[in-house]
N, C-alpha and C. Protein backbone atom coordinates (compact mmCIF):
# COMPACT_ATOMS: atom_id res chain seq x y z
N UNK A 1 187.07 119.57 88.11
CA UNK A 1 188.28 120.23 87.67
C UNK A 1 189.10 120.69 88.87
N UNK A 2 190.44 120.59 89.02
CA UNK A 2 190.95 121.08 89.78
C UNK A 2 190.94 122.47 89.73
N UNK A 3 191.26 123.24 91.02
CA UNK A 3 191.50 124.51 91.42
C UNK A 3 192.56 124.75 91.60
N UNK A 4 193.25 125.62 90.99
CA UNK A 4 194.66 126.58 91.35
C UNK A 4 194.71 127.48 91.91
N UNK A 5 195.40 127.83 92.90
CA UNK A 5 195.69 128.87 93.36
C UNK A 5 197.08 129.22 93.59
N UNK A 6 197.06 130.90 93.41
CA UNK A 6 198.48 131.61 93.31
C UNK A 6 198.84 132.01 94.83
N UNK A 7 199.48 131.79 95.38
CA UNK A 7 200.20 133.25 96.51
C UNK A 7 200.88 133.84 95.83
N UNK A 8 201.32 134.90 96.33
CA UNK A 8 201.72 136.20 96.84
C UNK A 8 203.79 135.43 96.49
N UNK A 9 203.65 135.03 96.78
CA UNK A 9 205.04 134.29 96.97
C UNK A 9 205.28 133.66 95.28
N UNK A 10 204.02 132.89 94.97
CA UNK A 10 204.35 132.36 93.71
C UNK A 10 204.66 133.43 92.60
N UNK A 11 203.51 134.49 93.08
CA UNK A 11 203.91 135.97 91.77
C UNK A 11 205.21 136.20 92.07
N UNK A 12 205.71 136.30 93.20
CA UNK A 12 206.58 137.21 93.16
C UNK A 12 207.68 136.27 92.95
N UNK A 13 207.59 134.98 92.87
CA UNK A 13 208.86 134.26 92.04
C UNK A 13 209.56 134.37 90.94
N UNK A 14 208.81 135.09 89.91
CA UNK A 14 208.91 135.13 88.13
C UNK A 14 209.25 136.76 88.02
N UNK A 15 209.58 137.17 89.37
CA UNK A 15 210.40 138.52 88.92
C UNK A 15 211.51 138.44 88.77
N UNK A 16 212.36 139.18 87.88
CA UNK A 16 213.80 139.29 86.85
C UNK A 16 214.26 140.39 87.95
N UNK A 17 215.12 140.15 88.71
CA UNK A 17 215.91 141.24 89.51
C UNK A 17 217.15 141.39 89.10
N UNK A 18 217.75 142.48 88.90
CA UNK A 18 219.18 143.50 88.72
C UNK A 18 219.94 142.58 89.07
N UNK A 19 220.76 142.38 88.77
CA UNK A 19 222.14 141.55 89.75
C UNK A 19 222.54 142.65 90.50
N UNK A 20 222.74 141.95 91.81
CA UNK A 20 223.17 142.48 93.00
C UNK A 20 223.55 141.87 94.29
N UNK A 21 223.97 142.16 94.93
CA UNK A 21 224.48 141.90 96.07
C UNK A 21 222.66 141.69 96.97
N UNK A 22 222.52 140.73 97.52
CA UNK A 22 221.38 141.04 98.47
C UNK A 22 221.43 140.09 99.21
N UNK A 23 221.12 140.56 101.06
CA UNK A 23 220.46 140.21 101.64
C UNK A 23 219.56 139.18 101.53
N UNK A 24 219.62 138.09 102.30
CA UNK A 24 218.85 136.62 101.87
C UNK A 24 218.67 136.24 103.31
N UNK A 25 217.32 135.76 103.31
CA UNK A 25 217.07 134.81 104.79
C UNK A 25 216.80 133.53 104.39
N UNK A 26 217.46 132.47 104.59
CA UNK A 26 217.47 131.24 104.04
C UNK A 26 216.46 130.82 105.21
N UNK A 27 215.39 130.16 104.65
CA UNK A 27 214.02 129.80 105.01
C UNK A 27 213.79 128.25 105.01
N UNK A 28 214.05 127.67 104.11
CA UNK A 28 214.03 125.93 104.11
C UNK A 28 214.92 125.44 103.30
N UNK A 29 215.64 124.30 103.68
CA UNK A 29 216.90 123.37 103.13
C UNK A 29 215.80 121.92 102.66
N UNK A 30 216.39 121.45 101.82
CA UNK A 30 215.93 120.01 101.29
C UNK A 30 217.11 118.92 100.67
N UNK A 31 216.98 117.97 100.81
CA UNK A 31 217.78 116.51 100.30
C UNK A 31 216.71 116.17 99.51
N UNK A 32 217.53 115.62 98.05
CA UNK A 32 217.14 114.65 97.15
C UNK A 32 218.22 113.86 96.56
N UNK A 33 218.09 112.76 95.91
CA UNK A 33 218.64 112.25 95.19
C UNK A 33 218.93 112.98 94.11
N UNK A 34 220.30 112.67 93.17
CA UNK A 34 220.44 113.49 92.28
C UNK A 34 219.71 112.88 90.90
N UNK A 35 219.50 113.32 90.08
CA UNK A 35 218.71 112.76 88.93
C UNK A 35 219.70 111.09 88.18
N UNK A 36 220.53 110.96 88.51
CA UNK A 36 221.64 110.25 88.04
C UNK A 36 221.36 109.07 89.40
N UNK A 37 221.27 109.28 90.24
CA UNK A 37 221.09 108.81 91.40
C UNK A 37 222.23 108.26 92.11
N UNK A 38 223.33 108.70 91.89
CA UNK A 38 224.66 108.63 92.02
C UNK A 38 225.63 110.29 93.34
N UNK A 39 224.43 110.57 93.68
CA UNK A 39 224.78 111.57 94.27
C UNK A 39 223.65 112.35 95.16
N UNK A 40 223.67 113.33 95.90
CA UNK A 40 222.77 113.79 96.97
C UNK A 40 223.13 115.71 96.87
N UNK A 41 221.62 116.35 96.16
CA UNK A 41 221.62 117.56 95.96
C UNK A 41 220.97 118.40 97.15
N UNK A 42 221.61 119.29 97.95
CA UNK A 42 221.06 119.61 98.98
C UNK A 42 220.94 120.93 98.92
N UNK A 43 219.32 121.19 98.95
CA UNK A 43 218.94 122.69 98.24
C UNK A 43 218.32 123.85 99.23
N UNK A 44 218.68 124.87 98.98
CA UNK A 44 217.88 125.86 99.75
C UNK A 44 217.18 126.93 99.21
N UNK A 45 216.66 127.30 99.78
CA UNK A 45 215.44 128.79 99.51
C UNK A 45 215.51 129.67 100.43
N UNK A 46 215.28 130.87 99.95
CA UNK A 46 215.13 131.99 100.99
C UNK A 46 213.97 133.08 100.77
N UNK A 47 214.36 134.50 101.01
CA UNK A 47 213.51 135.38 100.70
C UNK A 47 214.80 136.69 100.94
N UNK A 48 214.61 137.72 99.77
CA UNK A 48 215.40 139.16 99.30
C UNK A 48 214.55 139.91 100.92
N UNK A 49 215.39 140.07 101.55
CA UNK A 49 215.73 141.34 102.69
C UNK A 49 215.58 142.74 102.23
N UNK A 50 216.53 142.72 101.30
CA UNK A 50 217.21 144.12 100.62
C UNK A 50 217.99 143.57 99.84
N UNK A 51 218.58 144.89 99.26
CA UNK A 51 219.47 145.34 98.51
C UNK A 51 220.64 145.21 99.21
N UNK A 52 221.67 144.67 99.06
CA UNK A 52 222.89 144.42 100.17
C UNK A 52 224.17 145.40 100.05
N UNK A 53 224.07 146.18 99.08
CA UNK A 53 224.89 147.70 98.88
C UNK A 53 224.30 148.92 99.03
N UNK A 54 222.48 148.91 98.77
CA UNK A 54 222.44 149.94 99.35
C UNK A 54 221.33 150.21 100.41
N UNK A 55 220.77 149.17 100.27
CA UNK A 55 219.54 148.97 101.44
C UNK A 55 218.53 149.02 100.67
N UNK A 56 218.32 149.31 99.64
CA UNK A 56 216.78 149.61 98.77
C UNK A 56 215.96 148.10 98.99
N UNK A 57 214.93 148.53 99.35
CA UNK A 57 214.00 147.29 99.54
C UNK A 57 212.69 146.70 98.75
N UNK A 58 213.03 147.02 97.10
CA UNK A 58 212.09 147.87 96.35
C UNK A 58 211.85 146.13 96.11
N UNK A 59 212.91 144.50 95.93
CA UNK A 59 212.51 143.60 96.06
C UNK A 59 212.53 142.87 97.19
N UNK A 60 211.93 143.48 97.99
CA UNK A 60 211.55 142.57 99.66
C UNK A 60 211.26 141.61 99.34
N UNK A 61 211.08 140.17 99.78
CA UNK A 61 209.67 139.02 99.92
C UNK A 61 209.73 138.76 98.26
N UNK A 62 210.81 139.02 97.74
CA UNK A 62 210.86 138.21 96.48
C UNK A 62 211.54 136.62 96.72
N UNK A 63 211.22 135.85 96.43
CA UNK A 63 211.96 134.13 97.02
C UNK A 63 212.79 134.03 96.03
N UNK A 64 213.98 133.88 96.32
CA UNK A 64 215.14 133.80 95.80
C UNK A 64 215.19 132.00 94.49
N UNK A 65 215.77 132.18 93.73
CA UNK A 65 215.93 130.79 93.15
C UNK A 65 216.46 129.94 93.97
N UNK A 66 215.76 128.73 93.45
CA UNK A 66 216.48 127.37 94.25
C UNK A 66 217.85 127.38 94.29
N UNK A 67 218.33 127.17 94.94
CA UNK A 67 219.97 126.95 94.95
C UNK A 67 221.02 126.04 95.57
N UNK A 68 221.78 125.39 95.40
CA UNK A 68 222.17 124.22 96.77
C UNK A 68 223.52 123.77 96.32
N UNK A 69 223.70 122.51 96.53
CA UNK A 69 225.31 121.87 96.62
C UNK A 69 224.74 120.26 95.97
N UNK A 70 226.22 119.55 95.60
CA UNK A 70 225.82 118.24 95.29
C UNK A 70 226.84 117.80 95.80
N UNK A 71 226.50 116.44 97.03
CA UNK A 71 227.72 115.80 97.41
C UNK A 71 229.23 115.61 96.55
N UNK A 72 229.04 115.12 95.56
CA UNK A 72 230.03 114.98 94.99
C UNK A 72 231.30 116.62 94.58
N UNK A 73 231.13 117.68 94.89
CA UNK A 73 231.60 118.79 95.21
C UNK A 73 231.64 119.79 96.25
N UNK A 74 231.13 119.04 97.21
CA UNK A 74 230.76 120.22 98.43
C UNK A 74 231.89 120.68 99.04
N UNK A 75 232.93 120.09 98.61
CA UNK A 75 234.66 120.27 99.20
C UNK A 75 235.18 122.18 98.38
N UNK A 76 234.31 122.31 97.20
CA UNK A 76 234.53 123.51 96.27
C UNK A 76 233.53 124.29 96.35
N UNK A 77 232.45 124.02 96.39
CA UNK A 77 231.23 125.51 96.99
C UNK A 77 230.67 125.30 98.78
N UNK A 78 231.04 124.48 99.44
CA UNK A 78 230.32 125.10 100.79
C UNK A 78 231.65 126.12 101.37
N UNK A 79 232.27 125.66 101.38
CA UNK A 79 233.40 126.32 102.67
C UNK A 79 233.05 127.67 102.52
N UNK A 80 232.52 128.07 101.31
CA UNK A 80 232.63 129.89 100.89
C UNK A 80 231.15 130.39 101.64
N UNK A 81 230.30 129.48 101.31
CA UNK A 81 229.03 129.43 101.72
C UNK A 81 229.00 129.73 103.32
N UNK A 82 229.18 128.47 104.25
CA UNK A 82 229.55 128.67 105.25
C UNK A 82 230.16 129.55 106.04
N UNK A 83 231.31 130.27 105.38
CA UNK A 83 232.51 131.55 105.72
C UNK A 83 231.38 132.43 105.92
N UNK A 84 230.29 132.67 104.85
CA UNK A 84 229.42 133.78 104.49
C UNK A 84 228.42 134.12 106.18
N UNK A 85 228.37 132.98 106.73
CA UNK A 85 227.44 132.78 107.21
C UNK A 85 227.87 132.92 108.78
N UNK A 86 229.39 133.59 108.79
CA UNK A 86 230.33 133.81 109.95
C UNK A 86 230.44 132.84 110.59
N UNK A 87 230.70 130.98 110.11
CA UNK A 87 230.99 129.89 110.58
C UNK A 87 231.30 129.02 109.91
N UNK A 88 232.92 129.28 109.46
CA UNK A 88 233.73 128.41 108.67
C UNK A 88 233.71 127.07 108.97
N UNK A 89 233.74 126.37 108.23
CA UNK A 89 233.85 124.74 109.25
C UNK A 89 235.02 124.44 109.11
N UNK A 90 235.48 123.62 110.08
CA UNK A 90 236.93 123.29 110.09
C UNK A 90 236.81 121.55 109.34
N UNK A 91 236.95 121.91 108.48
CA UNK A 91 236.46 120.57 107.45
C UNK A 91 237.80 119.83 107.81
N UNK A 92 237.66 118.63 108.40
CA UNK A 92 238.60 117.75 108.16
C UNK A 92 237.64 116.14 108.20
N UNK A 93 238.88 115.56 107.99
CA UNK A 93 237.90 113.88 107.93
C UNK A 93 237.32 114.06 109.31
N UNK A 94 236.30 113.41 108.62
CA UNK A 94 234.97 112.86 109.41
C UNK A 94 234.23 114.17 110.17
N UNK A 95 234.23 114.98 110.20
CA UNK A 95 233.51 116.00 110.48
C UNK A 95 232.24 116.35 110.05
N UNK A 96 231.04 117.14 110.80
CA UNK A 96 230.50 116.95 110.05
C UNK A 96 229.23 118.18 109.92
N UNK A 97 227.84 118.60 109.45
CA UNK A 97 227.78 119.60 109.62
C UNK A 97 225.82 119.00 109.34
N UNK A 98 225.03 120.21 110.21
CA UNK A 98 223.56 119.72 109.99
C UNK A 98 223.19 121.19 109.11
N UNK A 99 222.95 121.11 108.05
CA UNK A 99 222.47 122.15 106.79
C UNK A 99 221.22 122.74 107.37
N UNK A 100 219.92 121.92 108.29
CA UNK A 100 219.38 122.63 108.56
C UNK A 100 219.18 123.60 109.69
N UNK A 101 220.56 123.55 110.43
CA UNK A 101 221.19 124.68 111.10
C UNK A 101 221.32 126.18 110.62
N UNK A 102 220.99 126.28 109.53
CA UNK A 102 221.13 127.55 108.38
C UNK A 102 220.18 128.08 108.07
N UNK A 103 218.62 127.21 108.29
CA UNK A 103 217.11 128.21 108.17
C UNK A 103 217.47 129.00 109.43
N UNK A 104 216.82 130.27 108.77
CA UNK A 104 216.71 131.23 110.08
C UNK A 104 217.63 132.46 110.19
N UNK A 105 218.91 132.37 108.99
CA UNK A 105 220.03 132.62 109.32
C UNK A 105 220.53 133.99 107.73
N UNK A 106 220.79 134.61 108.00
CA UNK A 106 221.23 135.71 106.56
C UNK A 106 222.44 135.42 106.02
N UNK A 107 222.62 135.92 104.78
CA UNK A 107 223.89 135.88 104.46
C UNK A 107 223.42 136.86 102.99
N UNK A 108 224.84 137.29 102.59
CA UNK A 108 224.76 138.37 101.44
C UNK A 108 225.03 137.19 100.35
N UNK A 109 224.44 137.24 98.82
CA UNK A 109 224.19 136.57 98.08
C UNK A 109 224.13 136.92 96.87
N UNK A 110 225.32 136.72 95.88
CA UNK A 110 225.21 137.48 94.85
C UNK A 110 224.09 137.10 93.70
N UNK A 111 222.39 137.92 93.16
CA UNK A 111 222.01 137.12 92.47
C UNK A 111 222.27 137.46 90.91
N UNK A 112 222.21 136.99 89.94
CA UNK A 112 222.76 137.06 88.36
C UNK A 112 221.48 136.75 87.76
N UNK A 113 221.26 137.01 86.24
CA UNK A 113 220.46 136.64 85.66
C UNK A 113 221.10 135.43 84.16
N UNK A 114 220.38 134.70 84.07
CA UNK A 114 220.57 133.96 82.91
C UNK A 114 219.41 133.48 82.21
N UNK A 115 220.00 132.49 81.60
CA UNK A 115 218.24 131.93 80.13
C UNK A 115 218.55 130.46 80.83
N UNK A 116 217.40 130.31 80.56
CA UNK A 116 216.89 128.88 80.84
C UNK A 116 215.68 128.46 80.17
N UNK A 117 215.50 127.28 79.51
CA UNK A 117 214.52 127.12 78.35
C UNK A 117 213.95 128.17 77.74
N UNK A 118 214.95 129.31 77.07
CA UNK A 118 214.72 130.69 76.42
C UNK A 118 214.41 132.12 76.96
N UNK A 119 214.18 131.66 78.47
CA UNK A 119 213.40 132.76 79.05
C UNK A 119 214.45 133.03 80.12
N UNK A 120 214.54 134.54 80.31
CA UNK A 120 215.67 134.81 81.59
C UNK A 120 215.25 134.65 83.13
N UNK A 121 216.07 134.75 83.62
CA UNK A 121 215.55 133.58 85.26
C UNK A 121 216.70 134.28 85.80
N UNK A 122 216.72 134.39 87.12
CA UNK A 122 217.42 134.35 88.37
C UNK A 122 218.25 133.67 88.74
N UNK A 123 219.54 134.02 89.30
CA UNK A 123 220.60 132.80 89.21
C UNK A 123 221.43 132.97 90.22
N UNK A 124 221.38 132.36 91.30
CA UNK A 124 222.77 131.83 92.35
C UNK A 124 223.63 131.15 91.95
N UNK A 125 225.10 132.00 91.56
CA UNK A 125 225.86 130.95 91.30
C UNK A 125 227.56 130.98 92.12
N UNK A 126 226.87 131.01 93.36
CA UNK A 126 227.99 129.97 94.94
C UNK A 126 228.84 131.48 95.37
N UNK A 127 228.27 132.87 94.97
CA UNK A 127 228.91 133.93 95.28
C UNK A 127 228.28 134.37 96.74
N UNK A 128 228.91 134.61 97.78
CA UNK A 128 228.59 135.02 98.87
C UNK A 128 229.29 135.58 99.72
N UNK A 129 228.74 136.46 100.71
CA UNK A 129 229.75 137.15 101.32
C UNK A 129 229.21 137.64 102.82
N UNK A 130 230.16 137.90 103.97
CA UNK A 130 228.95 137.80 105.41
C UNK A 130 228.46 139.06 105.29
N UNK A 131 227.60 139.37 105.61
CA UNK A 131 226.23 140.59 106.12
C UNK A 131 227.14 141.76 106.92
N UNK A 132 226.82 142.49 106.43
CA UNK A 132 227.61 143.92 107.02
C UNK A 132 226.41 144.79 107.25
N UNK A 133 226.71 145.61 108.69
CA UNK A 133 225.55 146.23 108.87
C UNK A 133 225.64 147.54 108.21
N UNK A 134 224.47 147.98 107.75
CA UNK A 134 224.12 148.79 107.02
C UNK A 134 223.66 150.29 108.04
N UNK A 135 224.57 151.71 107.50
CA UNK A 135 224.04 152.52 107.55
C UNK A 135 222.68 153.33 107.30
N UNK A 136 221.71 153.20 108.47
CA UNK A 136 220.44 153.64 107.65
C UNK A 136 220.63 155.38 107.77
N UNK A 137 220.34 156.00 107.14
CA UNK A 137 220.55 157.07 106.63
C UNK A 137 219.03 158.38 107.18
């Protein structure tokens, strides 16, 4: 029989967090084909810092939902993405940009909650904004 095992990371995936503004360290980028195979979905992951309004760190080391871009629109959600990340690209033809330049790197991240096959889930949806340093108190 196979053996399963959980981390620490996997529990803490299936937590329902507040919508909020937070702090994100984007940790690994990935390419796939899109299910259609007509296109190229390029996804990232991170991990909750904080709280990005008030510093509360009550979901540290929670891993953020998958989240990413699909070639066929990246002209309407990166530029905002990028801005976030205090390095607008100067998008013109033929230019061009390496995504995994961005592990390693913060940005503020609005997360939302929604349903997905009935059950509520965590949701990035392309809201972002650059990292402001925080008064610690």
């Amino acid at each position: 029989m196979p053996i399963i095992e959980f981390t620490a990371k996997d529990l803490l995936r299936t937590r329902i967090l507040p919508p909020a503004w937070y702090r994100v360290l984007i940790e690994r980028t990935a390419e796939k084909l899109s299910k259609n195979g007509d296109s190229t979905n390029w996804l990232l992951e991170g991990t909750i810092q904080f709280n990005a309004d008030n510093g509360d760190k009550e979901f540290a080391g929670v891993p953020t939902p998958y989240w990413g871009f699909n070639s066929k629109v990246k002209d309407y959600f990166m530029p905002g993405f990028f801005a976030a990340l205090g390095n607008p690209p100067d998008a013109k033809n033929g230019s061009r940009f390496e995504l995994n330049n961005v592990v390693g790197k913060e940005l503020d991240v609005f997360i939302e909650n929604d349903t997905y096959e009935g059950r509520l889930v965590n949701r990035i949806n392309h809201k972002y904004r650059q990292p402001q340093t925080m008064e610690i108190l």
